[in-house]
PDB file of N, CA and C in Angstrom:
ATOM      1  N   UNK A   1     -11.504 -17.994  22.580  1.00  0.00           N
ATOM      2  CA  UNK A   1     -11.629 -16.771  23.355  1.00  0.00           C
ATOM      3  C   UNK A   1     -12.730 -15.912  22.735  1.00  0.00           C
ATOM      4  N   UNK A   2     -13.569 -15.016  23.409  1.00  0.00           N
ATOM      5  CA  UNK A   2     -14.352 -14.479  23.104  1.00  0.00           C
ATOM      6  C   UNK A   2     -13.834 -12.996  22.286  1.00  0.00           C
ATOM      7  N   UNK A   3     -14.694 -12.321  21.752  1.00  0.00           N
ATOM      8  CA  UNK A   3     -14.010 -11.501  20.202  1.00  0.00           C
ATOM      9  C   UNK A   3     -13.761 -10.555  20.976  1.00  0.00           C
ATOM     10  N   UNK A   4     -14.514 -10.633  21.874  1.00  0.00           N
ATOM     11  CA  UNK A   4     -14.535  -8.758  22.847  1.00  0.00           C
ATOM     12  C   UNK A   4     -13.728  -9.070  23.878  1.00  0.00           C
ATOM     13  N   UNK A   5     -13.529 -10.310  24.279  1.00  0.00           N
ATOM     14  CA  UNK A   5     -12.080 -10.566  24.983  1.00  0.00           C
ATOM     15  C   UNK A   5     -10.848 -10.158  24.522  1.00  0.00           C
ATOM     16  N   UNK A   6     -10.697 -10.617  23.680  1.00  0.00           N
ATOM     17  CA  UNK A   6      -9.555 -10.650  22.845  1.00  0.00           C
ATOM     18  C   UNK A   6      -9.395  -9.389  22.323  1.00  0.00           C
ATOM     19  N   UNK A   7     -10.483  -8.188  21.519  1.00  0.00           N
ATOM     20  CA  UNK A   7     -10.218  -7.487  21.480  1.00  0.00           C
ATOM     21  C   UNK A   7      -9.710  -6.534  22.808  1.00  0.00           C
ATOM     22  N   UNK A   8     -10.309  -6.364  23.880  1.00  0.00           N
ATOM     23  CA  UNK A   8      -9.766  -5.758  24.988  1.00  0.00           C
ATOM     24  C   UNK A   8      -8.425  -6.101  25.104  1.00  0.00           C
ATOM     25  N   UNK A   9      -7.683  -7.290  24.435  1.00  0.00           N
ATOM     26  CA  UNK A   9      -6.483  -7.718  25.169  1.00  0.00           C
ATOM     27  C   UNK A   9      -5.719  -6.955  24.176  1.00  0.00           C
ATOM     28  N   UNK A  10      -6.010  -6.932  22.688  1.00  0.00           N
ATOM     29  CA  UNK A  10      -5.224  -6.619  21.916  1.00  0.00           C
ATOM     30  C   UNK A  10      -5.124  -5.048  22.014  1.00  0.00           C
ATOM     31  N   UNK A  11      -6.263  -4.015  22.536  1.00  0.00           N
ATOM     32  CA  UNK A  11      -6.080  -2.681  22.837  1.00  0.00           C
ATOM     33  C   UNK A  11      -5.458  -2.171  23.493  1.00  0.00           C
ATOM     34  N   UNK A  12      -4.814  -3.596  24.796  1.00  0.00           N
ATOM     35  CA  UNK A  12      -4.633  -3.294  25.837  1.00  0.00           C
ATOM     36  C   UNK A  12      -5.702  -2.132  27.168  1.00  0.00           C
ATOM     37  N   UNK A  13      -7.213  -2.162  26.914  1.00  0.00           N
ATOM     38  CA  UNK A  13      -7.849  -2.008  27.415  1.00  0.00           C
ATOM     39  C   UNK A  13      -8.228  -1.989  28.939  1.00  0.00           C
ATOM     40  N   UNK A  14      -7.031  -3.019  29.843  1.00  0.00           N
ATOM     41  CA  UNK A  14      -7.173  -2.764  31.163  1.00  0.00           C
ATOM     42  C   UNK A  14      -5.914  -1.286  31.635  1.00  0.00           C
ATOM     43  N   UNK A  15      -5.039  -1.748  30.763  1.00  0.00           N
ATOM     44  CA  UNK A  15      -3.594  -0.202  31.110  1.00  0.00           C
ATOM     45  C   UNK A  15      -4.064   0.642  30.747  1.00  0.00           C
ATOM     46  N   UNK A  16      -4.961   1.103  29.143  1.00  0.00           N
ATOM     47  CA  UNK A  16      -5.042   2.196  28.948  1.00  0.00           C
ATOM     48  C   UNK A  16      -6.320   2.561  28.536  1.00  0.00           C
ATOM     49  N   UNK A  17      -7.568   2.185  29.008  1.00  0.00           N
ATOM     50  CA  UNK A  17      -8.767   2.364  28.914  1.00  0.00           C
ATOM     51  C   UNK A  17      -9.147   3.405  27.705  1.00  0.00           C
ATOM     52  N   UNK A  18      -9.692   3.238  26.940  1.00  0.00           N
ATOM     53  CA  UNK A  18     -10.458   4.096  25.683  1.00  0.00           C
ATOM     54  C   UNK A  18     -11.999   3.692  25.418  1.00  0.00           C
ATOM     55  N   UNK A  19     -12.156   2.445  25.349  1.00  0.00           N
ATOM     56  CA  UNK A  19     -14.036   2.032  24.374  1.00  0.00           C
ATOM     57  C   UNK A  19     -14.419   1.314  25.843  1.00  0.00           C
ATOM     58  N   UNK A  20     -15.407   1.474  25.630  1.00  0.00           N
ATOM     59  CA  UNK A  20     -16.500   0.852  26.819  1.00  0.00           C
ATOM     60  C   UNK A  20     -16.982  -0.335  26.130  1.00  0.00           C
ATOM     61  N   UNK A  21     -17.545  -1.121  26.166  1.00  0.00           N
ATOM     62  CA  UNK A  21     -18.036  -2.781  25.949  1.00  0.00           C
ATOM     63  C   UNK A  21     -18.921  -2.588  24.546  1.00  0.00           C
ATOM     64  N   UNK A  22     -19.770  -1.353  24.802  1.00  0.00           N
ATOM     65  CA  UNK A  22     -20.440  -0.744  23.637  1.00  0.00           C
ATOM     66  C   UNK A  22     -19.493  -0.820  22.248  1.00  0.00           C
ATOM     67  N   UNK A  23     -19.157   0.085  22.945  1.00  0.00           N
ATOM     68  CA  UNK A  23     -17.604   0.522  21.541  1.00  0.00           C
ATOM     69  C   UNK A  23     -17.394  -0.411  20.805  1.00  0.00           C
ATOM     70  N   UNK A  24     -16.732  -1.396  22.045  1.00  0.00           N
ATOM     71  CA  UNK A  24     -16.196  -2.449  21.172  1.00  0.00           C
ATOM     72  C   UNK A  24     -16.935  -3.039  20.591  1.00  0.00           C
ATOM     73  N   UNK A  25     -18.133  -3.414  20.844  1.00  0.00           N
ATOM     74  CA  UNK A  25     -18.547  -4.714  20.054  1.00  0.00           C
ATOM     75  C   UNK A  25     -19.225  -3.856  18.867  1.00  0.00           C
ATOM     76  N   UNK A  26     -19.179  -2.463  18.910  1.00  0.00           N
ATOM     77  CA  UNK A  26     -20.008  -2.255  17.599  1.00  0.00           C
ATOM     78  C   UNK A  26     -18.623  -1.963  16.645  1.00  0.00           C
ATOM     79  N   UNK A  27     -17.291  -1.593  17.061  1.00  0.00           N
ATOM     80  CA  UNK A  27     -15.905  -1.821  16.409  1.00  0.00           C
ATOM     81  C   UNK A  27     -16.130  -3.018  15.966  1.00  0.00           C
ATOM     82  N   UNK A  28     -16.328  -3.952  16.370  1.00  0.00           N
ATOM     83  CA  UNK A  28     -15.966  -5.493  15.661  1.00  0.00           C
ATOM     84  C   UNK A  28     -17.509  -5.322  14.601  1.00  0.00           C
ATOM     85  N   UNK A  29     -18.734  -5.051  15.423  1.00  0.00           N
ATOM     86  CA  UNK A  29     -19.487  -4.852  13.983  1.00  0.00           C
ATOM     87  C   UNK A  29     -19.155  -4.350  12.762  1.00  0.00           C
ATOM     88  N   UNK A  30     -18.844  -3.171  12.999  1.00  0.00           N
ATOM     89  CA  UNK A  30     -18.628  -1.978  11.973  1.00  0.00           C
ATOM     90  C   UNK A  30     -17.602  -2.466  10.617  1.00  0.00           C
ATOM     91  N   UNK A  31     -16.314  -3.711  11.836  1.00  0.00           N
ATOM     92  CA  UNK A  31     -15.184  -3.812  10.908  1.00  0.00           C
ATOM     93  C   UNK A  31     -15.230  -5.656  10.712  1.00  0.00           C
ATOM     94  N   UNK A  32     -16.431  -6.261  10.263  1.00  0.00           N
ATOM     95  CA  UNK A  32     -16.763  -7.366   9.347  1.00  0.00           C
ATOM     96  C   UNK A  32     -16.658  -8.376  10.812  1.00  0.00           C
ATOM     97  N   UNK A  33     -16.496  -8.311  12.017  1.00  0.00           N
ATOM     98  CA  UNK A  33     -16.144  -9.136  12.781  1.00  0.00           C
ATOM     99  C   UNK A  33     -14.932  -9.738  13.094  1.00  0.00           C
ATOM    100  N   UNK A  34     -13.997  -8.961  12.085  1.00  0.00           N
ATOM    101  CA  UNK A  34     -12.595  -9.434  12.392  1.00  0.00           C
ATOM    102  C   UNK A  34     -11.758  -8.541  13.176  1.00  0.00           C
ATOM    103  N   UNK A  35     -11.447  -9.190  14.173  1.00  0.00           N
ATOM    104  CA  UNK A  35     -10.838  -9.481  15.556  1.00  0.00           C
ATOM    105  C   UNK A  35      -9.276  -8.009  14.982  1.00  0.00           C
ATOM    106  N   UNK A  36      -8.439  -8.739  14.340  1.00  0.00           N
ATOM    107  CA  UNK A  36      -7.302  -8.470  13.384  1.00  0.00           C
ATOM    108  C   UNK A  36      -7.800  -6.719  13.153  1.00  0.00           C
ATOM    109  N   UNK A  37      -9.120  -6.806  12.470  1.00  0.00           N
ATOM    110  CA  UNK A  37      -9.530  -5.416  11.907  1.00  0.00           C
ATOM    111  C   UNK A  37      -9.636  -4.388  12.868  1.00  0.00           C
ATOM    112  N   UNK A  38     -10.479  -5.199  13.622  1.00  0.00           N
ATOM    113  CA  UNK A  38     -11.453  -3.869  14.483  1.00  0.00           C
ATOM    114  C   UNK A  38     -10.316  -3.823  15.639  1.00  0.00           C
ATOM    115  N   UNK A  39      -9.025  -4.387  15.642  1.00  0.00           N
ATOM    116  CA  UNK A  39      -7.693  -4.140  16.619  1.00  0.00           C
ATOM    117  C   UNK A  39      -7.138  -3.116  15.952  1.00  0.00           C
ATOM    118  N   UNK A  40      -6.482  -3.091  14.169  1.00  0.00           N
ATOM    119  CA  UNK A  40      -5.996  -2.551  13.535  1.00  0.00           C
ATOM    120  C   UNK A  40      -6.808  -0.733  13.633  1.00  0.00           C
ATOM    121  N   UNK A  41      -8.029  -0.873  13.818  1.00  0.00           N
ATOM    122  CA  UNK A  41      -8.717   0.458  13.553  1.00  0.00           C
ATOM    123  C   UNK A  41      -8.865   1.070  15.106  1.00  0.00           C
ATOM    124  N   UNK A  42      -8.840  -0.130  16.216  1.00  0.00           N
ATOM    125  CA  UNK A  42      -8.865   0.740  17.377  1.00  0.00           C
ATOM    126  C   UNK A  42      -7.864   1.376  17.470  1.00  0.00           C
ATOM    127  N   UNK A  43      -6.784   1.046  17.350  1.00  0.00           N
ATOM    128  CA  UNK A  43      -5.508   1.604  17.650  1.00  0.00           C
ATOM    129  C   UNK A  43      -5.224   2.991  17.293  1.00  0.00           C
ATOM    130  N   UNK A  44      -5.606   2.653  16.078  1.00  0.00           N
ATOM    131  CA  UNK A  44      -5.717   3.932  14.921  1.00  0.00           C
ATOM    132  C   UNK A  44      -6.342   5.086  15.907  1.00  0.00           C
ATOM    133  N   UNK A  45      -7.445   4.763  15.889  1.00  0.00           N
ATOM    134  CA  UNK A  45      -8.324   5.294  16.951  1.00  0.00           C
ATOM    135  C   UNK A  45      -7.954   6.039  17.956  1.00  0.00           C
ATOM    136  N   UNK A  46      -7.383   5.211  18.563  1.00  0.00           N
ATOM    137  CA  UNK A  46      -6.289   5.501  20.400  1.00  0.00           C
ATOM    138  C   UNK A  46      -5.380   6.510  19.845  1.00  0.00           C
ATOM    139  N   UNK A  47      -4.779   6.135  18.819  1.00  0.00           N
ATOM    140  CA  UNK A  47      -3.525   6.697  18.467  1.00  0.00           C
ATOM    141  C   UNK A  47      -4.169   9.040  17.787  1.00  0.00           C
ATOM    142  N   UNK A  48      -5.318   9.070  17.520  1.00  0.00           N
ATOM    143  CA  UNK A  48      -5.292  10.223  17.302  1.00  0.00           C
ATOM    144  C   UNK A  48      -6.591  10.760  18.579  1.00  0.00           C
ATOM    145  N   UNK A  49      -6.224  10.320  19.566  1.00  0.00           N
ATOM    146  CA  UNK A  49      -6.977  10.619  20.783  1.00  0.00           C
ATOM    147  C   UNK A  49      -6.031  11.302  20.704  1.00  0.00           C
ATOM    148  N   UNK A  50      -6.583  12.295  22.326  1.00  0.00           N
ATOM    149  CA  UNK A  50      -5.444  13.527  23.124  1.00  0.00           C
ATOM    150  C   UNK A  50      -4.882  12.417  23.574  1.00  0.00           C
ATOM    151  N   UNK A  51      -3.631  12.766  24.392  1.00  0.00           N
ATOM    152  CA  UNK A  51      -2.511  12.542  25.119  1.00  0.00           C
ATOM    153  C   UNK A  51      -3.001  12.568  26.276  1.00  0.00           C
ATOM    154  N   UNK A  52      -3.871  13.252  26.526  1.00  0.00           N
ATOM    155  CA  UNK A  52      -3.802  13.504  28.034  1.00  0.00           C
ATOM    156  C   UNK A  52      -4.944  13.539  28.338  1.00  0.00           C
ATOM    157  N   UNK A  53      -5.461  12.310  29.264  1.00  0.00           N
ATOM    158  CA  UNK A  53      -7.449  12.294  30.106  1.00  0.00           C
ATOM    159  C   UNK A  53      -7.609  12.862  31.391  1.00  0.00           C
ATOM    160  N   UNK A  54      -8.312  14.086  31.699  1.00  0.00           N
ATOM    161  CA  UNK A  54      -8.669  14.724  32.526  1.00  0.00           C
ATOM    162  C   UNK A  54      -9.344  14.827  33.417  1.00  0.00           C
ATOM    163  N   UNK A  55     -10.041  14.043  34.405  1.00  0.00           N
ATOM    164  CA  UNK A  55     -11.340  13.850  34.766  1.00  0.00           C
ATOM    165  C   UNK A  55     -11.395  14.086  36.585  1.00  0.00           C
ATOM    166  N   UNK A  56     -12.042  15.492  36.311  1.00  0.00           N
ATOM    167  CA  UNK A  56     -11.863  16.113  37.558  1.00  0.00           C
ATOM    168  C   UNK A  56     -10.440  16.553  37.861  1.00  0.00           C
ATOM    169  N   UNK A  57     -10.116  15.755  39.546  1.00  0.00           N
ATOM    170  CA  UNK A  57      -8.739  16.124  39.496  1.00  0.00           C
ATOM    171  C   UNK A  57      -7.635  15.208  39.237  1.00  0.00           C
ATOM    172  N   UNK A  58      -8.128  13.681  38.592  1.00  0.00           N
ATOM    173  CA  UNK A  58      -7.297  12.843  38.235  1.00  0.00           C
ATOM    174  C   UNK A  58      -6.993  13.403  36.872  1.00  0.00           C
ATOM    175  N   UNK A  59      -5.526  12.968  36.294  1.00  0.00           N
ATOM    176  CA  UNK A  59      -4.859  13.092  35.295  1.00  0.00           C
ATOM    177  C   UNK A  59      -4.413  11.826  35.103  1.00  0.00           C
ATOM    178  N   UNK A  60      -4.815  11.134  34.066  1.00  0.00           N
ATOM    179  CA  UNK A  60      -4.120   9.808  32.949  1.00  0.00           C
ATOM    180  C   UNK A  60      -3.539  10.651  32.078  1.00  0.00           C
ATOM    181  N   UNK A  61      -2.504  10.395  31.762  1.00  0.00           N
ATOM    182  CA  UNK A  61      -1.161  10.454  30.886  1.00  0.00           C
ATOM    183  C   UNK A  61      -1.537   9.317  29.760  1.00  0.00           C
ATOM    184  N   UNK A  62      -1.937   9.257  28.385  1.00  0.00           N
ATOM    185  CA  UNK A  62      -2.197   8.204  27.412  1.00  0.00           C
ATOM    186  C   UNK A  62      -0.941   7.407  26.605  1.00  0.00           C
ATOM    187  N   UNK A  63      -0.652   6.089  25.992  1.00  0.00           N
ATOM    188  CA  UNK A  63       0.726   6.171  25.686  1.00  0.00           C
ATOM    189  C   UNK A  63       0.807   6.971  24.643  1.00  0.00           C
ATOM    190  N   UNK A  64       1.906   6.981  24.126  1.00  0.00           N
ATOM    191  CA  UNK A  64       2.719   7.341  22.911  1.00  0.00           C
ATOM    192  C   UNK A  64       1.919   7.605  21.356  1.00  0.00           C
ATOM    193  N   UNK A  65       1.960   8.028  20.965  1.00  0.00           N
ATOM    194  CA  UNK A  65       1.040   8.141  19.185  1.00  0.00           C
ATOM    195  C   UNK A  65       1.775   7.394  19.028  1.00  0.00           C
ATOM    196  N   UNK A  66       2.727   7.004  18.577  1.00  0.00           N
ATOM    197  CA  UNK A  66       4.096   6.263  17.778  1.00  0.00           C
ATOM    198  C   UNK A  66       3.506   4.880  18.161  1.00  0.00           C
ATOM    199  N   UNK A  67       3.352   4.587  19.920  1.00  0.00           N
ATOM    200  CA  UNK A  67       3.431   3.211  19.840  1.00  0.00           C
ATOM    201  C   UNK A  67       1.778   2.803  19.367  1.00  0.00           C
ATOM    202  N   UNK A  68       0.427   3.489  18.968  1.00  0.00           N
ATOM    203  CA  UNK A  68      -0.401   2.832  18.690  1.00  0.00           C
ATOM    204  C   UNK A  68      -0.521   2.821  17.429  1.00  0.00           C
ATOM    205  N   UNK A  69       0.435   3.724  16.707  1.00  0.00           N
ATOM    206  CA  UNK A  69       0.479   3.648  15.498  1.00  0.00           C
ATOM    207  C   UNK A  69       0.996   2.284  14.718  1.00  0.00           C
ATOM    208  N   UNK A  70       2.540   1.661  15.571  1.00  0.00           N
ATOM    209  CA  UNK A  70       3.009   1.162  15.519  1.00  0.00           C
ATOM    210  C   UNK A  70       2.054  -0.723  15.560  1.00  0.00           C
ATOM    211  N   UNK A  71       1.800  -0.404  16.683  1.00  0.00           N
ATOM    212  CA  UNK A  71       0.670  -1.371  17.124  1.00  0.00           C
ATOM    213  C   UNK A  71      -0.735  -1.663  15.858  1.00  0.00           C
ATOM    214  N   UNK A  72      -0.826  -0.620  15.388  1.00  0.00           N
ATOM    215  CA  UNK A  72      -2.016  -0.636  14.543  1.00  0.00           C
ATOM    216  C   UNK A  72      -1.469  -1.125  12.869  1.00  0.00           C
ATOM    217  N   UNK A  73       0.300  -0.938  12.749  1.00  0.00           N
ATOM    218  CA  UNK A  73       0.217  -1.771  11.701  1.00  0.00           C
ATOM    219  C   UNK A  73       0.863  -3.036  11.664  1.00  0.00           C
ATOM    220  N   UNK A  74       0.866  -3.691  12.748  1.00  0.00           N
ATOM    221  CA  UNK A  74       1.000  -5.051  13.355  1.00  0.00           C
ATOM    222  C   UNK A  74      -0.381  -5.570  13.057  1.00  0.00           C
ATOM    223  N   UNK A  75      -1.329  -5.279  13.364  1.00  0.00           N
ATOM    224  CA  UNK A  75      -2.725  -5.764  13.270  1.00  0.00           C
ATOM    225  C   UNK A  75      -3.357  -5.404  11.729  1.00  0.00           C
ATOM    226  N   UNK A  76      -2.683  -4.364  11.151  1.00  0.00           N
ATOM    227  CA  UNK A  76      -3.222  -4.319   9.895  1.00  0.00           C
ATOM    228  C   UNK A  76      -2.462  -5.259   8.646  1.00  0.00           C
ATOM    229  N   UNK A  77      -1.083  -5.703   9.420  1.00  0.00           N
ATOM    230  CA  UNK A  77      -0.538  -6.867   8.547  1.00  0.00           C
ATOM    231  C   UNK A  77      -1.354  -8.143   8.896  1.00  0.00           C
ATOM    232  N   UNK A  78      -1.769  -8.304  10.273  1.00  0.00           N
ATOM    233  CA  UNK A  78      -2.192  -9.733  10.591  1.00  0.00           C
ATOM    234  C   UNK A  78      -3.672  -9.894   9.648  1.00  0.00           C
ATOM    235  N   UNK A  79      -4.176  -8.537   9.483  1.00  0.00           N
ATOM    236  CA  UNK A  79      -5.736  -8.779   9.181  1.00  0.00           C
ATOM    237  C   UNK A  79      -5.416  -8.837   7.574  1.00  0.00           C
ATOM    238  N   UNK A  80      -4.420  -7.860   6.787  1.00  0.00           N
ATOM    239  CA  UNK A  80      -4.273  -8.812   5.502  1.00  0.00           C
ATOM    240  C   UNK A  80      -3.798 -10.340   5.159  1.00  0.00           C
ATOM    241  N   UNK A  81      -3.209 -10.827   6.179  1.00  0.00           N
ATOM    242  CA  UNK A  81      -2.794 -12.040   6.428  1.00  0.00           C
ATOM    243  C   UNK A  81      -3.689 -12.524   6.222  1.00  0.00           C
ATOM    244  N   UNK A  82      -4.838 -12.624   7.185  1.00  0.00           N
ATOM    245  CA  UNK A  82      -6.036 -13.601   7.165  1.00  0.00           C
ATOM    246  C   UNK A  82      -6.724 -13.173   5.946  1.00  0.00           C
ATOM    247  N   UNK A  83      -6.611 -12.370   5.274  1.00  0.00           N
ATOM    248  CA  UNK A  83      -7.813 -11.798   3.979  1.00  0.00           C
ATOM    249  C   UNK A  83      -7.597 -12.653   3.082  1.00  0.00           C
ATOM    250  N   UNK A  84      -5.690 -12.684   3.079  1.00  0.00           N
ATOM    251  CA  UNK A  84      -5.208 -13.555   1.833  1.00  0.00           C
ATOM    252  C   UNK A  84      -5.097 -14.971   2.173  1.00  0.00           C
ATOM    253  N   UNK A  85      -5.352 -15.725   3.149  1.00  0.00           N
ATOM    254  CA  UNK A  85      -5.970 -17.234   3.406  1.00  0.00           C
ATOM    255  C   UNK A  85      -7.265 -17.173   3.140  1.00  0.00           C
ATOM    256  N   UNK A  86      -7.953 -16.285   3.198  1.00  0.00           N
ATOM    257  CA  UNK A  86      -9.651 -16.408   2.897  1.00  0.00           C
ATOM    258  C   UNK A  86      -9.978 -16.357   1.300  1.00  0.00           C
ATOM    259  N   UNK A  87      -8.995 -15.238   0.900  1.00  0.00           N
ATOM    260  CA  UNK A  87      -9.354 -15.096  -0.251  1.00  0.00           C
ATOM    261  C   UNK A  87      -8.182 -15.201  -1.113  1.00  0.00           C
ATOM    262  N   UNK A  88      -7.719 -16.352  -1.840  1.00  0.00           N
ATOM    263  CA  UNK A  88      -6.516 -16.799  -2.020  1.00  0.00           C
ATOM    264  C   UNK A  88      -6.475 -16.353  -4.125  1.00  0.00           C
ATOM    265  N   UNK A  89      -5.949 -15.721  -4.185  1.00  0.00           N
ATOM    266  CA  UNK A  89      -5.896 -15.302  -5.455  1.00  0.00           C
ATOM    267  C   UNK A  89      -4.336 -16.225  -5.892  1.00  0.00           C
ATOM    268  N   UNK A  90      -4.547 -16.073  -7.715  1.00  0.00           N
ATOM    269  CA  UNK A  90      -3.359 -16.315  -8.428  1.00  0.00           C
ATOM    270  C   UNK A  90      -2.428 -15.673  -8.327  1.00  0.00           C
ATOM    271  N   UNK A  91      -1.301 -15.919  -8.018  1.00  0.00           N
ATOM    272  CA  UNK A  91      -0.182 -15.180  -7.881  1.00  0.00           C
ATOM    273  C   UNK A  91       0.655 -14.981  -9.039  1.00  0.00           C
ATOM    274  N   UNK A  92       1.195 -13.840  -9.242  1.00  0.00           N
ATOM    275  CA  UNK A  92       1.610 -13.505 -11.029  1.00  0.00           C
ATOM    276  C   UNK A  92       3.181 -13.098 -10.758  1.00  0.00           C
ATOM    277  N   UNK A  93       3.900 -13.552 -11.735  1.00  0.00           N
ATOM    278  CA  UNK A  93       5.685 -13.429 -11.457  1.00  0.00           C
ATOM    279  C   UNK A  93       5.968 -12.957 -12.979  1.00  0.00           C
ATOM    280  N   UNK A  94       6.907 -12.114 -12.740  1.00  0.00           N
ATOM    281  CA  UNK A  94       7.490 -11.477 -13.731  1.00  0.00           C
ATOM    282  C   UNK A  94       6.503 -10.324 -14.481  1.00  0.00           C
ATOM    283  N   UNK A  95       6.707  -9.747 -15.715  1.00  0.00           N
ATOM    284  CA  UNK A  95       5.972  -8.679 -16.553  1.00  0.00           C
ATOM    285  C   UNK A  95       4.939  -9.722 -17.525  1.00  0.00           C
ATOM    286  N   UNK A  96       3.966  -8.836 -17.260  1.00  0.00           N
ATOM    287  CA  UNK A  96       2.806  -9.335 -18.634  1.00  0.00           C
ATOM    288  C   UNK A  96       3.303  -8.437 -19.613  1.00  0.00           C
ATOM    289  N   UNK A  97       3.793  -9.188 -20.817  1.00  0.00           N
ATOM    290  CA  UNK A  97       5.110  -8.821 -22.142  1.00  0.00           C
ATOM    291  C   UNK A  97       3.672  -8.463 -23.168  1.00  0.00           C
ATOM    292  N   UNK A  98       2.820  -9.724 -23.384  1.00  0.00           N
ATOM    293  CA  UNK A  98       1.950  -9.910 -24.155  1.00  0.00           C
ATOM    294  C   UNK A  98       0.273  -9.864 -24.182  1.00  0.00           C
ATOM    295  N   UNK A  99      -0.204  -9.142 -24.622  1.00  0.00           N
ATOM    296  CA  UNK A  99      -1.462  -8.865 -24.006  1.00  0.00           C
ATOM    297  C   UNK A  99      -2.486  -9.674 -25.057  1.00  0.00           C
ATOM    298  N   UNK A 100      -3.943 -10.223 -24.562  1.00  0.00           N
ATOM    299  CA  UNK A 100      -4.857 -10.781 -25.644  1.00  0.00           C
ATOM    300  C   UNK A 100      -5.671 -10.400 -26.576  1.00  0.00           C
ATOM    301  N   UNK A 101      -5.953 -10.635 -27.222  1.00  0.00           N
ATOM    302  CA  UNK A 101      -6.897 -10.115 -28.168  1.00  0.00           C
ATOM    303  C   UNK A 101      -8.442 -10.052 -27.298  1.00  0.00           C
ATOM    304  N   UNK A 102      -8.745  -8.797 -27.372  1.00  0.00           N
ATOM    305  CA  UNK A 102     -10.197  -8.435 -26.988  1.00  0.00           C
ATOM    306  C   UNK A 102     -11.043  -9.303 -27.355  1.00  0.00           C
ATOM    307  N   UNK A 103     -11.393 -10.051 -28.390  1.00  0.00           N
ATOM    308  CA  UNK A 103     -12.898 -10.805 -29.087  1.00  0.00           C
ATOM    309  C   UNK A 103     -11.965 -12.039 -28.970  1.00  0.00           C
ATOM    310  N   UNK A 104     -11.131 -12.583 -28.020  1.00  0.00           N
ATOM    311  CA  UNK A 104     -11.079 -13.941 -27.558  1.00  0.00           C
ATOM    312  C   UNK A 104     -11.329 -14.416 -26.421  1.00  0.00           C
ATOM    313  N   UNK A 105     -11.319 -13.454 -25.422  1.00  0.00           N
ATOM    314  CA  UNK A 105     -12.192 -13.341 -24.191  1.00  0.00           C
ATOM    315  C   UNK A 105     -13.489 -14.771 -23.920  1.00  0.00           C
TER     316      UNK A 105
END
């Protein structure tokens, strides 16, 4: 699927319109090209918009803060998800008790 597809799907972009084609694709620039990210930050985004779009004499009603908030840390778990398959570090259990000597380094 295409990135700006997918992102529109994940904004939900046809129900509740916010970024224009522009937007988005410079969102996915801005945020490394990941799909996960630049979802996690739109939301964010959506979420401290007004409530309420005005235009002329139509009135859109926007959803909820709660639910893009909500939404935005769904996507900010998925995008650490993928960080930590990309970038797979040692995993450490229990207390470091004992520390090394500096000039053995």
């Amino acid at each position: 699927m295409d990135p700006i597809e997918e992102l529109k799907l994940n904004l939900q972009e046809k129900e509740y319109p916010y970024f224009d084609d522009i937007d988005l694709k410079n969102l996915l620039l801005v945020n490394g090209n990941s799909v996960n990210k630049a979802s996690w930050r739109g939301c964010l985004l959506k979420a401290a918009s007004d409530d309420q779009i005005k235009v002329g004499s139509i009135e859109v009603k926007s959803s909820n803060k709660d639910y893009w908030n909500n939404l935005a840390a769904i996507y900010k778990a998925d995008y650490e998800a993928e960080q930590a398959v990309l970038n797979p570090t040692k995993p450490t259990t229990g207390y470091k008790s004992m520390m090394g000597r500096a000039d053995e380094i």
